[in-house]
N, C-alpha and C. Protein backbone atom coordinates (compact mmCIF):
# COMPACT_ATOMS: atom_id res chain seq x y z
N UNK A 1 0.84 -1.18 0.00
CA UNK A 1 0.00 0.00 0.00
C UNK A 1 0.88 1.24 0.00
N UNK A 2 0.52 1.83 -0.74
CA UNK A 2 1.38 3.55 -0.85
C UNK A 2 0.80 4.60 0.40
N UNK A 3 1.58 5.14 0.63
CA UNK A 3 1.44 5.87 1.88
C UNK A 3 0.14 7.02 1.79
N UNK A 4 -0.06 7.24 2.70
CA UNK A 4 -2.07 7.57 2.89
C UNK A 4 -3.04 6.91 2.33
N UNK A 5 -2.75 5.96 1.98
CA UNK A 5 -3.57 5.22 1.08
C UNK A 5 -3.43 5.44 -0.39
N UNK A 6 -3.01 6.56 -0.48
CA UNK A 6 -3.09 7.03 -2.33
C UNK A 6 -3.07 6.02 -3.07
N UNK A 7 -4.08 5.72 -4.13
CA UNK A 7 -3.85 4.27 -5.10
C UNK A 7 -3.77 3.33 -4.59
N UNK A 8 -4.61 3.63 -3.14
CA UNK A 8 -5.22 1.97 -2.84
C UNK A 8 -6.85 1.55 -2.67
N UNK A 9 -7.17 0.26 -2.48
CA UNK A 9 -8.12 -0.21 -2.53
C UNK A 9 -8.94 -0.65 -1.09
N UNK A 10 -9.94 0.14 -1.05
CA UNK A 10 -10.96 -0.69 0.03
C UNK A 10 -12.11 -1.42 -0.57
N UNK A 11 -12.07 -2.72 -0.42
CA UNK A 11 -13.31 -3.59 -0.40
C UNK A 11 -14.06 -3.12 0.90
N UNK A 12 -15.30 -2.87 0.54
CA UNK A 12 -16.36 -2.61 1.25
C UNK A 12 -18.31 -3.84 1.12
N UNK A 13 -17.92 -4.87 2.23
CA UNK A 13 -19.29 -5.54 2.18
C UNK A 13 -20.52 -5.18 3.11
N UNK A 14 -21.72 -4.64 2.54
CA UNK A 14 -22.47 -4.35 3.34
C UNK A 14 -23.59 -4.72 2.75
N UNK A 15 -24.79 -5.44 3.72
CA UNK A 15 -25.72 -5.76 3.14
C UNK A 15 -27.07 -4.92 2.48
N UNK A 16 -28.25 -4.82 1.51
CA UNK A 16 -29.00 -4.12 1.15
C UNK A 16 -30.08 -3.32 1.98
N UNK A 17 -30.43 -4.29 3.30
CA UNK A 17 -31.45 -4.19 4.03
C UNK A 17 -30.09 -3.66 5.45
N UNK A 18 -30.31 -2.67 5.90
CA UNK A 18 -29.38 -2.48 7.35
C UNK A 18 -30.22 -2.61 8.25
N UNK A 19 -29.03 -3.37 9.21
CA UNK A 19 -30.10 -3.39 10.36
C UNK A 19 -30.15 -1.99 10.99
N UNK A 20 -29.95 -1.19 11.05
CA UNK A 20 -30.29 0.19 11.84
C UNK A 20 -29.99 1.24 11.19
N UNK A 21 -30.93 2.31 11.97
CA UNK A 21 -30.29 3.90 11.30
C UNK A 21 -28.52 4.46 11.17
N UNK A 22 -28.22 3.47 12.75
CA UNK A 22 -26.88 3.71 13.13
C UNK A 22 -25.72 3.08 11.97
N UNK A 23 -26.40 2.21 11.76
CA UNK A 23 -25.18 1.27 11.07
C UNK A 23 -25.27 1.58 9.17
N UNK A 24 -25.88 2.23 9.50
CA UNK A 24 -26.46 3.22 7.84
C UNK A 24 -25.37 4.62 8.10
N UNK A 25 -25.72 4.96 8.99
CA UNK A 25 -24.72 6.51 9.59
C UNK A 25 -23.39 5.83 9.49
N UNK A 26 -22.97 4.87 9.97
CA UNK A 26 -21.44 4.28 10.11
C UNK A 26 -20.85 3.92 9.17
N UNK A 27 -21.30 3.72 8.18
CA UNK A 27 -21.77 3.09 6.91
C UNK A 27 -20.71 4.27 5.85
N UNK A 28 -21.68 5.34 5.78
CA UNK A 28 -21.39 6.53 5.30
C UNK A 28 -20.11 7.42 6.12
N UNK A 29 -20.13 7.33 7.41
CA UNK A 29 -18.62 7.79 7.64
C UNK A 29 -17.35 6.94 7.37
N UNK A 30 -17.70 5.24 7.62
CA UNK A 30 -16.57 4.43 7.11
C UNK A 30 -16.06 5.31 5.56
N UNK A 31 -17.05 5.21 4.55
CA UNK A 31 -16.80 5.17 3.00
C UNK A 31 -16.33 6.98 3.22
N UNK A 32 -16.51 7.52 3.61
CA UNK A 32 -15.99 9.19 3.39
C UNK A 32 -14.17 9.33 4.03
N UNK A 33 -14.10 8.07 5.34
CA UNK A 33 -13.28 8.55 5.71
C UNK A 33 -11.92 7.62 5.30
N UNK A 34 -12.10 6.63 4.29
CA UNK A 34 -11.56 6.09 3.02
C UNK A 34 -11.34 6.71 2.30
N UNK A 35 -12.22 7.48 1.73
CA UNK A 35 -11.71 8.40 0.36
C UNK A 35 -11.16 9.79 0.64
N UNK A 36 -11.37 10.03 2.13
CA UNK A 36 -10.31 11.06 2.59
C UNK A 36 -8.92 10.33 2.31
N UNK A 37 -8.41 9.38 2.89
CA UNK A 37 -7.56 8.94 3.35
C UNK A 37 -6.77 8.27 1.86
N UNK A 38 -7.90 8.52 0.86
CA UNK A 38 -6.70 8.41 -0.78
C UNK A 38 -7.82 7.07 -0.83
N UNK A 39 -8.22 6.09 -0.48
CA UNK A 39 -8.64 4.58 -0.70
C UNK A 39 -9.83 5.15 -1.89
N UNK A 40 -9.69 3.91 -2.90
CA UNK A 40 -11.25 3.61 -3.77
C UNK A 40 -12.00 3.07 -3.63
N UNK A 41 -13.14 2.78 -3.00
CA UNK A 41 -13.64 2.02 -2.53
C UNK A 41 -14.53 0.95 -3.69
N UNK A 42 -14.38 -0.31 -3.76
CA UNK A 42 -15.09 -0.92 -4.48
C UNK A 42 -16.65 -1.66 -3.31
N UNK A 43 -17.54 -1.93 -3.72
CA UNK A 43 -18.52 -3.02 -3.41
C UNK A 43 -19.20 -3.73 -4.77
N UNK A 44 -20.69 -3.86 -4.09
CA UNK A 44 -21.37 -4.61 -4.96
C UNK A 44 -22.05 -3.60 -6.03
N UNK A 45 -22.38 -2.41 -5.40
CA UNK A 45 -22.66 -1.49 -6.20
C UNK A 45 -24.35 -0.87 -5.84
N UNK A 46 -24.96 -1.75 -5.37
CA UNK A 46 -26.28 -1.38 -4.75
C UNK A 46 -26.54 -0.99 -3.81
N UNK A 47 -27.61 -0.86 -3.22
CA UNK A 47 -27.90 0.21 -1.81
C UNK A 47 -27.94 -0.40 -0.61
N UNK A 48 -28.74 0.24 0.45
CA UNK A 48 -28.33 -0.39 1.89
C UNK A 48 -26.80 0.29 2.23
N UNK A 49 -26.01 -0.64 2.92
CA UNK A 49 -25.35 -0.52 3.08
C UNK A 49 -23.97 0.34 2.61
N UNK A 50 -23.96 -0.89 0.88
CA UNK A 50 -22.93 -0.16 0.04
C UNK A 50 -23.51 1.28 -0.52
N UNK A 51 -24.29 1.66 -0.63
CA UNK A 51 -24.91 2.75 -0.94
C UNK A 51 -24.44 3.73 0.07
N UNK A 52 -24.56 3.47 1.17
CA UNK A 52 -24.65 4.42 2.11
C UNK A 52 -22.97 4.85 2.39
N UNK A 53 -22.22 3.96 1.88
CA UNK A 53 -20.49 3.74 2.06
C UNK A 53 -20.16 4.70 0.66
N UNK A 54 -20.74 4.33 -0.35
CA UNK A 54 -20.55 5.03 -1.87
C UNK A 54 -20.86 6.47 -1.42
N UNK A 55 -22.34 6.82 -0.62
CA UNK A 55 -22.57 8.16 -0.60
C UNK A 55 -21.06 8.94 0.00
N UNK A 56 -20.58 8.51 1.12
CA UNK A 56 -19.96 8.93 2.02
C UNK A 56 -18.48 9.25 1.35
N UNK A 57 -18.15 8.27 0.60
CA UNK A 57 -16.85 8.39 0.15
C UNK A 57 -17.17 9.05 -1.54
N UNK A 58 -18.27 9.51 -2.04
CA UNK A 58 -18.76 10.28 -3.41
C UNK A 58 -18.64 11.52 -2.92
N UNK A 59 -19.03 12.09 -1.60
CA UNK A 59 -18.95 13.10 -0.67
C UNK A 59 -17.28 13.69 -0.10
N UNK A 60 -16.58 13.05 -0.78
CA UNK A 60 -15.66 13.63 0.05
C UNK A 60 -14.47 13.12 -1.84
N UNK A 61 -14.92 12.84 -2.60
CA UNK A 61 -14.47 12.98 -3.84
C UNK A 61 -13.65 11.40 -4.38
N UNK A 62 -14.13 10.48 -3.62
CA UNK A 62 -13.60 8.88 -4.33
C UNK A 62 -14.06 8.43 -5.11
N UNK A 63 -14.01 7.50 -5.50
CA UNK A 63 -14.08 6.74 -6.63
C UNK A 63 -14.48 5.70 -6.44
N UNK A 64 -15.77 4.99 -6.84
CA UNK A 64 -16.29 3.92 -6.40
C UNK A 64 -17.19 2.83 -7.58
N UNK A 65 -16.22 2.06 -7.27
CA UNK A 65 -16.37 0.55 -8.04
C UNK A 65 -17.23 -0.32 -7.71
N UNK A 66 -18.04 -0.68 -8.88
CA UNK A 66 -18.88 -2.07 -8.44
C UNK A 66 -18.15 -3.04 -9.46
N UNK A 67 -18.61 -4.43 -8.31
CA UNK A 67 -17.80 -5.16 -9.10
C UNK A 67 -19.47 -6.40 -8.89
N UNK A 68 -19.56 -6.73 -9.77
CA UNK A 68 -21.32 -7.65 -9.92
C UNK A 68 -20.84 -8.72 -10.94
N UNK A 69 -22.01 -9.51 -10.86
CA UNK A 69 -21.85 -10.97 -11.58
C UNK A 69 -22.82 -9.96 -12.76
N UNK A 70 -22.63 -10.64 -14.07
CA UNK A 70 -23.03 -10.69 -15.36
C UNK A 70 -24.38 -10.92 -15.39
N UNK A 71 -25.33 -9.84 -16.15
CA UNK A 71 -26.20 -10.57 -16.61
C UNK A 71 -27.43 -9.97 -15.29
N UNK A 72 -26.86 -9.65 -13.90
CA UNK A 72 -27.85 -9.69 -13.00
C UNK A 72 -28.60 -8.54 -13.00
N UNK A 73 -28.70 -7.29 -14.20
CA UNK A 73 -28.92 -5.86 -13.54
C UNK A 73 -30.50 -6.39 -13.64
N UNK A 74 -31.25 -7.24 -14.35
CA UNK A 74 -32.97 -7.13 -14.23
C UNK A 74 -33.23 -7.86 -13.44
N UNK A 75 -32.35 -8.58 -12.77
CA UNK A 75 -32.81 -9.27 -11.27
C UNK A 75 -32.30 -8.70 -10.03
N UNK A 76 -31.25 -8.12 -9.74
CA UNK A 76 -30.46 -6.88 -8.98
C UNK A 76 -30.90 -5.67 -8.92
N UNK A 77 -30.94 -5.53 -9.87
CA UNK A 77 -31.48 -3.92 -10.05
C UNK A 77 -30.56 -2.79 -10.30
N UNK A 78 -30.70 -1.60 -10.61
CA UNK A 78 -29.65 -0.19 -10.84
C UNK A 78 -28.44 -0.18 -10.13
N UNK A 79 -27.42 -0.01 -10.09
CA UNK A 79 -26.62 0.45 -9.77
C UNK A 79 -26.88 1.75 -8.56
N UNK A 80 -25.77 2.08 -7.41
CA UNK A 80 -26.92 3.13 -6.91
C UNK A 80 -26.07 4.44 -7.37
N UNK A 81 -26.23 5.84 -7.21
CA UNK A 81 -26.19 6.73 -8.00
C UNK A 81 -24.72 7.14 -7.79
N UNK A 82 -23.45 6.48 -6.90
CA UNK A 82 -22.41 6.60 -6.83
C UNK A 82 -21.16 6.03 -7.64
N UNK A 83 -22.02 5.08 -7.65
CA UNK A 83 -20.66 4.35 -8.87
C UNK A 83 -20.28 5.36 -9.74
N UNK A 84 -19.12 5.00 -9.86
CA UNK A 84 -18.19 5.70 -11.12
C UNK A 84 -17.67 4.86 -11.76
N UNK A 85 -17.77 3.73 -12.00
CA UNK A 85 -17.30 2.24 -12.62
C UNK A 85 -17.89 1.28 -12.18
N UNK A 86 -18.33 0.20 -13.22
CA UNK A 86 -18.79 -1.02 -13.26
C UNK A 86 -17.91 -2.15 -13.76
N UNK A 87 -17.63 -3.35 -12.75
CA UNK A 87 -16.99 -4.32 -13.33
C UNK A 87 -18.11 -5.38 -13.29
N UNK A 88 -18.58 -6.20 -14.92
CA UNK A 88 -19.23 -7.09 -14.54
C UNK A 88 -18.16 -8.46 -14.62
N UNK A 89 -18.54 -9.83 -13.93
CA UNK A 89 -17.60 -10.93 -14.00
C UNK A 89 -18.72 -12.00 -14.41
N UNK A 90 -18.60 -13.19 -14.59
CA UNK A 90 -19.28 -14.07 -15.02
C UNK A 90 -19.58 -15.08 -14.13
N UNK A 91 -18.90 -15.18 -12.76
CA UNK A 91 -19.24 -16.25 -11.87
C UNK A 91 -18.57 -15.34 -10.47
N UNK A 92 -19.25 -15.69 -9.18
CA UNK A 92 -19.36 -15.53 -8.23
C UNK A 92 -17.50 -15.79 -8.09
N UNK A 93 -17.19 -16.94 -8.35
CA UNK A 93 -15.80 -17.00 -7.67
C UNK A 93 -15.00 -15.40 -8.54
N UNK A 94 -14.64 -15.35 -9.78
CA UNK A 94 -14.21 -14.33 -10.54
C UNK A 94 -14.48 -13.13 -9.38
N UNK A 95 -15.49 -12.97 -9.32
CA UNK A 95 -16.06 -11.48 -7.98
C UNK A 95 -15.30 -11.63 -7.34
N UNK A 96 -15.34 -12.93 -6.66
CA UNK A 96 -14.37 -13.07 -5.38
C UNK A 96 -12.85 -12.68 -5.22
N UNK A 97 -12.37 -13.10 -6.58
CA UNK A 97 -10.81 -12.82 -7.01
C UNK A 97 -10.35 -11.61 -6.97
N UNK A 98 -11.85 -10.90 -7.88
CA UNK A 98 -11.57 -10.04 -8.02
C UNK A 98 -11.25 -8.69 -6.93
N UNK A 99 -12.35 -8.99 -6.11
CA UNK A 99 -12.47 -8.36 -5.02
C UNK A 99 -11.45 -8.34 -4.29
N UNK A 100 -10.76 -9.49 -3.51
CA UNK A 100 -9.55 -10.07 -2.68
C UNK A 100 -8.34 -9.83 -3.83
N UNK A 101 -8.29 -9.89 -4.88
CA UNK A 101 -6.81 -9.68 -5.79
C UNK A 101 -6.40 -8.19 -5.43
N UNK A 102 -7.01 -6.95 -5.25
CA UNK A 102 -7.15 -5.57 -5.64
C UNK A 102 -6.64 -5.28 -4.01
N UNK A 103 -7.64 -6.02 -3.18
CA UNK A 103 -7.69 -5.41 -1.65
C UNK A 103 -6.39 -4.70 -1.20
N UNK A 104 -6.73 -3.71 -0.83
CA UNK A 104 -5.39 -3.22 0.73
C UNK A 104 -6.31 -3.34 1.48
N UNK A 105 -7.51 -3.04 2.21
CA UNK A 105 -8.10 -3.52 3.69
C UNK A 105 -9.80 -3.69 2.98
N UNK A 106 -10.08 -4.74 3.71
CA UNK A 106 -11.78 -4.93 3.49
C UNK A 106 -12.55 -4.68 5.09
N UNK A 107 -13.24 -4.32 4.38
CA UNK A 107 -14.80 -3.36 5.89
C UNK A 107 -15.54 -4.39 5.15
N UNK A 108 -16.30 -4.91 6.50
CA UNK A 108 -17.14 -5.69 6.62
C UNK A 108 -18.43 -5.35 7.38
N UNK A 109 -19.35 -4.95 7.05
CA UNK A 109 -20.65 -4.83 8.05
C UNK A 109 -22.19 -5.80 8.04
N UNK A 110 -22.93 -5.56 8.77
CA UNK A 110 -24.23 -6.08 8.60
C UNK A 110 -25.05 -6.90 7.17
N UNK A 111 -25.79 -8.00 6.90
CA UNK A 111 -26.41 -8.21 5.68
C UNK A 111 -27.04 -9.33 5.39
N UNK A 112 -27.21 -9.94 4.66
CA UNK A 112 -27.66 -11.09 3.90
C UNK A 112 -27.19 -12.39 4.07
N UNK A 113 -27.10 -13.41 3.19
CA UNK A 113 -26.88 -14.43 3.35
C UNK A 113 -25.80 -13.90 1.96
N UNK A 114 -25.80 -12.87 1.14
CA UNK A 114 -24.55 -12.64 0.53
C UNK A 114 -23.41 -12.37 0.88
N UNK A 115 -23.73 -11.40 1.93
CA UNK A 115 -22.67 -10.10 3.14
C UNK A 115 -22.06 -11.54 4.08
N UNK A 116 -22.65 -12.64 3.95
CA UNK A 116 -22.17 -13.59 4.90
C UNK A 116 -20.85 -14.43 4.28
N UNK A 117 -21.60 -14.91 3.23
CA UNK A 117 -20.66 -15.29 2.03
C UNK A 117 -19.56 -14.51 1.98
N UNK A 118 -19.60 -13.05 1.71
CA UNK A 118 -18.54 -12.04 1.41
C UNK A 118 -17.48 -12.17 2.25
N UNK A 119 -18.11 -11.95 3.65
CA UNK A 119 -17.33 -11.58 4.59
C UNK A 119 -16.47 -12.81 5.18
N UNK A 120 -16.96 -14.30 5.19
CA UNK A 120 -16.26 -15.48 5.19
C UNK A 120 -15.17 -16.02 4.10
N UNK A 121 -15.54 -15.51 3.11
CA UNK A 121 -14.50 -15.54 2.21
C UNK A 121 -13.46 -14.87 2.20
N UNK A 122 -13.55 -13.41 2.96
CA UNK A 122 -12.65 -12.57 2.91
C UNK A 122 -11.82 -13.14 4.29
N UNK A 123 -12.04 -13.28 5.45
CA UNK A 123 -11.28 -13.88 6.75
C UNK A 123 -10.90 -15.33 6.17
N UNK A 124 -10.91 -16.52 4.77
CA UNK A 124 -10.39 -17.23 4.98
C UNK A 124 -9.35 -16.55 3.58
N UNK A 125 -9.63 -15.71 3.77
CA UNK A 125 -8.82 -14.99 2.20
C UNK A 125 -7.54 -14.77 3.03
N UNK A 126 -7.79 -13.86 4.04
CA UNK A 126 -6.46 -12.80 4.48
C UNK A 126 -5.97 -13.67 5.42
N UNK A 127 -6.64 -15.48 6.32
CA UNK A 127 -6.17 -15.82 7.49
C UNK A 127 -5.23 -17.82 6.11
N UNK A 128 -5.55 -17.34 4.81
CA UNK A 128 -4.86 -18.38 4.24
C UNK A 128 -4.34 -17.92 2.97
N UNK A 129 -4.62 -17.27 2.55
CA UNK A 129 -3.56 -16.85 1.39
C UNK A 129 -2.88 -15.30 1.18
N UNK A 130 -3.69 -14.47 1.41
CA UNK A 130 -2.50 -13.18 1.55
C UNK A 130 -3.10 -12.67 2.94
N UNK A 131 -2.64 -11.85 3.95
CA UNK A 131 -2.86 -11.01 4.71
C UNK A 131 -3.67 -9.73 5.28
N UNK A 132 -4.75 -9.85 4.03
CA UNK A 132 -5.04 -8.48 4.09
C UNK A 132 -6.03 -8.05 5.84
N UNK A 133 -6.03 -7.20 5.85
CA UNK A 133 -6.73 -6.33 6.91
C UNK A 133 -7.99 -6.61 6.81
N UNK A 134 -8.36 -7.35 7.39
CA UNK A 134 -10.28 -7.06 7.33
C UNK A 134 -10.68 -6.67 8.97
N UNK A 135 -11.08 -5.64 8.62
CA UNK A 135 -12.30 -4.80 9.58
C UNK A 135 -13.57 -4.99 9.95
N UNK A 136 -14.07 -5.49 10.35
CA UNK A 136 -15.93 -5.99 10.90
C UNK A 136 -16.34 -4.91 11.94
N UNK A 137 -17.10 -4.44 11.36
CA UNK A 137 -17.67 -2.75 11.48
C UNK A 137 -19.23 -2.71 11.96
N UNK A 138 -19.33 -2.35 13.64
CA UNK A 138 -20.86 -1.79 13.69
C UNK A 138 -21.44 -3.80 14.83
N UNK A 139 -22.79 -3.30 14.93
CA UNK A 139 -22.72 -4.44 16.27
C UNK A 139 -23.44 -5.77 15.38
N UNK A 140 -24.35 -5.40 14.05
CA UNK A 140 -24.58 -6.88 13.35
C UNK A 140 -23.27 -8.02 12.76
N UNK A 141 -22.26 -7.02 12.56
CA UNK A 141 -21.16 -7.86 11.77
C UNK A 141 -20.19 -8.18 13.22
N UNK A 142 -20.40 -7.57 14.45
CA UNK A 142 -19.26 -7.94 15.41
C UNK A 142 -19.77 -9.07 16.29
N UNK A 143 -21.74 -9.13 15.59
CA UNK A 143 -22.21 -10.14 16.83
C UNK A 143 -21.92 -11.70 16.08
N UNK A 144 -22.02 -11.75 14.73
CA UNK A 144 -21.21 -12.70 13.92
C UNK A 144 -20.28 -12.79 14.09
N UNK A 145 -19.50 -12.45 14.39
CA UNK A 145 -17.47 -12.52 14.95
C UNK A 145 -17.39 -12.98 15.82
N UNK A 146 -18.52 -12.87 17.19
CA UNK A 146 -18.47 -13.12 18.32
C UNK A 146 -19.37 -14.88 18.39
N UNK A 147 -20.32 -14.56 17.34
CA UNK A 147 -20.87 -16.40 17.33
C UNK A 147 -19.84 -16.97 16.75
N UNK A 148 -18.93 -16.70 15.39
CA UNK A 148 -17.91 -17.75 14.79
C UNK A 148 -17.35 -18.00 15.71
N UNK A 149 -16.40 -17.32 16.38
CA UNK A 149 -15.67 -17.72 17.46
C UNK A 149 -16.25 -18.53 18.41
N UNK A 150 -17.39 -17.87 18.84
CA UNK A 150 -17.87 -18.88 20.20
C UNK A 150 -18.28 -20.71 19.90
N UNK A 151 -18.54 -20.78 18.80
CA UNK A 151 -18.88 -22.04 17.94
C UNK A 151 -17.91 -22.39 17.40
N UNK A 152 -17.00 -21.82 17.68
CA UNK A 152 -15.06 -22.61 16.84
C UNK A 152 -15.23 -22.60 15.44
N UNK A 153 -16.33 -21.64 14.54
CA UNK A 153 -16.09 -21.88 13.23
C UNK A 153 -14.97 -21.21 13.05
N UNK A 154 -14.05 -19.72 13.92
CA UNK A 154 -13.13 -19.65 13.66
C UNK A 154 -12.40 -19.54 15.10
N UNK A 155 -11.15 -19.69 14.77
CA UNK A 155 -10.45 -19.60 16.28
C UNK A 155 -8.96 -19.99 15.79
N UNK A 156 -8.25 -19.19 16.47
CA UNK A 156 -6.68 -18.97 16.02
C UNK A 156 -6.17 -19.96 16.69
N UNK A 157 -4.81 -20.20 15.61
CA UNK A 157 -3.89 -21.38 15.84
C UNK A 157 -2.24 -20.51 16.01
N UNK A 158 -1.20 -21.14 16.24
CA UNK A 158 -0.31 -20.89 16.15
C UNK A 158 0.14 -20.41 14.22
N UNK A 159 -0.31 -21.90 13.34
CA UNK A 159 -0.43 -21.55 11.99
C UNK A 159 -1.37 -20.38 11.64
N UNK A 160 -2.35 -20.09 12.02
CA UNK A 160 -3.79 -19.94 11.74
C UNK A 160 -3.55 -18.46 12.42
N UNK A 161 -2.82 -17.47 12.70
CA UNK A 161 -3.47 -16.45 13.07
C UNK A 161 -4.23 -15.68 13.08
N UNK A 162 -5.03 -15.05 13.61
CA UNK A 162 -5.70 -14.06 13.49
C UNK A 162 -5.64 -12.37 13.53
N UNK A 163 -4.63 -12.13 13.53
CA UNK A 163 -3.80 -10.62 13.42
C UNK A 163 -4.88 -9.61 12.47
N UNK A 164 -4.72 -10.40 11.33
CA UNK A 164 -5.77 -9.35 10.44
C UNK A 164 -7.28 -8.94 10.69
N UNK A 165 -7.87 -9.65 11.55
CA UNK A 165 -8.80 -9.16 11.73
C UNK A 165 -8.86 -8.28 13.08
N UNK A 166 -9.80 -7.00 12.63
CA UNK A 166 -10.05 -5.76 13.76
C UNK A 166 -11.68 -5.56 13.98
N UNK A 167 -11.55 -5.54 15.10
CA UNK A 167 -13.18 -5.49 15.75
C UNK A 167 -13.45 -3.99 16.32
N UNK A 168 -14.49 -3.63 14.98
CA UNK A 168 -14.61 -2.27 15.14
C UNK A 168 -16.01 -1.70 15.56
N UNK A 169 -15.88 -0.91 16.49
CA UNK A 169 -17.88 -1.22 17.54
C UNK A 169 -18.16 0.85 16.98
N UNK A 170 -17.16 1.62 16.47
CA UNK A 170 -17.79 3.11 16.62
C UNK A 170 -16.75 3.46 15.65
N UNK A 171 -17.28 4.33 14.71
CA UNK A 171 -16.65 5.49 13.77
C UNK A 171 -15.33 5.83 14.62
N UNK A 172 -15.07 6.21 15.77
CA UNK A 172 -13.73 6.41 16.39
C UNK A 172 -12.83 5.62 16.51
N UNK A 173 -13.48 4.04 16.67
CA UNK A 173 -12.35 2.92 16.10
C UNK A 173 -12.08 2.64 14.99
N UNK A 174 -13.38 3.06 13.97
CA UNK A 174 -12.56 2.87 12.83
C UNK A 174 -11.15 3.56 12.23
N UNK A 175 -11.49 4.96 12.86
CA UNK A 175 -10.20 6.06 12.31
C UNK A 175 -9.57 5.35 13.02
N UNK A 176 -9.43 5.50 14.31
CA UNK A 176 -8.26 4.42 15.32
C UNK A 176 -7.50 3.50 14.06
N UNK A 177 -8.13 2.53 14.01
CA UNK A 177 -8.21 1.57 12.86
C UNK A 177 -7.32 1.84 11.54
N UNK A 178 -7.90 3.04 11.20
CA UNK A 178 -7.15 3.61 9.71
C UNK A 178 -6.20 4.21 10.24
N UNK A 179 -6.05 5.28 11.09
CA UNK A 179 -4.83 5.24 11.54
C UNK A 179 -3.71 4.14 11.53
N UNK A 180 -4.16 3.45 12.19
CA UNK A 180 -2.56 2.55 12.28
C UNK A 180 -2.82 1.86 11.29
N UNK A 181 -3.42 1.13 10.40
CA UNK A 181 -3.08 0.57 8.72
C UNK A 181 -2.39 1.55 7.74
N UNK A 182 -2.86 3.02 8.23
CA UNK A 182 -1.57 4.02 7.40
C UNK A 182 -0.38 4.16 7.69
N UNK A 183 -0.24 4.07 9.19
CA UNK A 183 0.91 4.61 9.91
C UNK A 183 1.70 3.44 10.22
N UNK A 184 1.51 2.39 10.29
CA UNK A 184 1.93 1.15 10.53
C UNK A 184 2.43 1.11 11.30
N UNK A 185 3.36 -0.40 12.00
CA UNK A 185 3.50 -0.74 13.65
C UNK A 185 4.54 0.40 13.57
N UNK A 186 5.02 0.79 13.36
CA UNK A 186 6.14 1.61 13.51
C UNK A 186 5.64 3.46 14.31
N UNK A 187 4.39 4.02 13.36
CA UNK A 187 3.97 5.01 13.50
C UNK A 187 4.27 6.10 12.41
N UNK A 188 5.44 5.23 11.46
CA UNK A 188 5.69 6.66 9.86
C UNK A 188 4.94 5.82 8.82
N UNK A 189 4.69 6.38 7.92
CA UNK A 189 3.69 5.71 6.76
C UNK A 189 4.68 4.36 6.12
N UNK A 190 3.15 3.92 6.17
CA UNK A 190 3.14 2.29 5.48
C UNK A 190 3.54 2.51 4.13
């Protein structure tokens, strides 16, 4: 990652339906305070959630990518009014690649049985083949963090760490958060 983020990438998963006003508000300061910080934010491209992340970071002048399976816009629906690019792919895994190939840090919040998918793919992404940072943002995506674990679907090994993932409960941990992924263990830019 280049220092402030400049010319890097945030994956952002959030589901269509939010569970709260709050996590709609968190939503929109996560994605603004990304595209302060230089990041592009990609998602799925539709509303709820990613909508509310697109507004936030369209608001403060980023650039925001959808990345969608082929073929789905008359069953999906519009795009929401932030995108500035569309990637379509042809199969769910391709998304996936695509999504995790690009990443410098993925935000994870509240959603579906898609946002579930997303967000499991991404913790066995960064805890088995590259490292990346994933963030679980807001109290629907931290109360899932807190059942995987409690049910051993995940739980750290000596091999198996868990370093990359950050448990983020308020907009002040997230900057917390972005802070030190810019500044790195050290405290001068990453």
């Amino acid at each position: 990652m280049t220092a402030r983020g400049e010319n890097s990438t945030a994956v952002f998963f959030g589901g269509v339906v939010p569970a709260s006003d709050l996590e709609v508000r968190m939503a929109e300061r996560i994605g603004a305070m990304l595209a302060e910080a230089g990041f592009s934010l990609v998602h799925g491209g539709y509303n709820g959630l990613m909508e509310a992340a697109a507004r936030g970071a369209a608001a403060k002048g980023g650039e925001i990518t959808a990345v969608t399976l082929s073929g789905k816009r008359q069953e999906w629906g519009d795009f929401n009014p932030h995108v500035t690019e569309a990637i379509h792919l042809p199969t769910l895994g391709n998304r996936l690649d695509r999504y995790f190939a690009h990443a410098d840090v993925v935000v994870g919040m509240g959603g579906g049985v898609g946002t579930l998918h997303e967000l499991t793919a991404a913790i066995y992404y960064a805890g088995n083949i590259r490292p990346v940072p994933v963030m679980l943002a807001g109290p629907t995506a931290l109360n899932l963090l807190s059942y995987l674990k409690q049910e051993e679907w995940l739980f750290e090994t000596p091999t198996r760490p868990l370093g990359f993932l950050t448990e983020i409960a308020s907009t002040t941990d997230f900057a917390d958060a972005l802070t030190r992924l810019l500044t790195g263990p050290s405290g001068g830019q990453a």
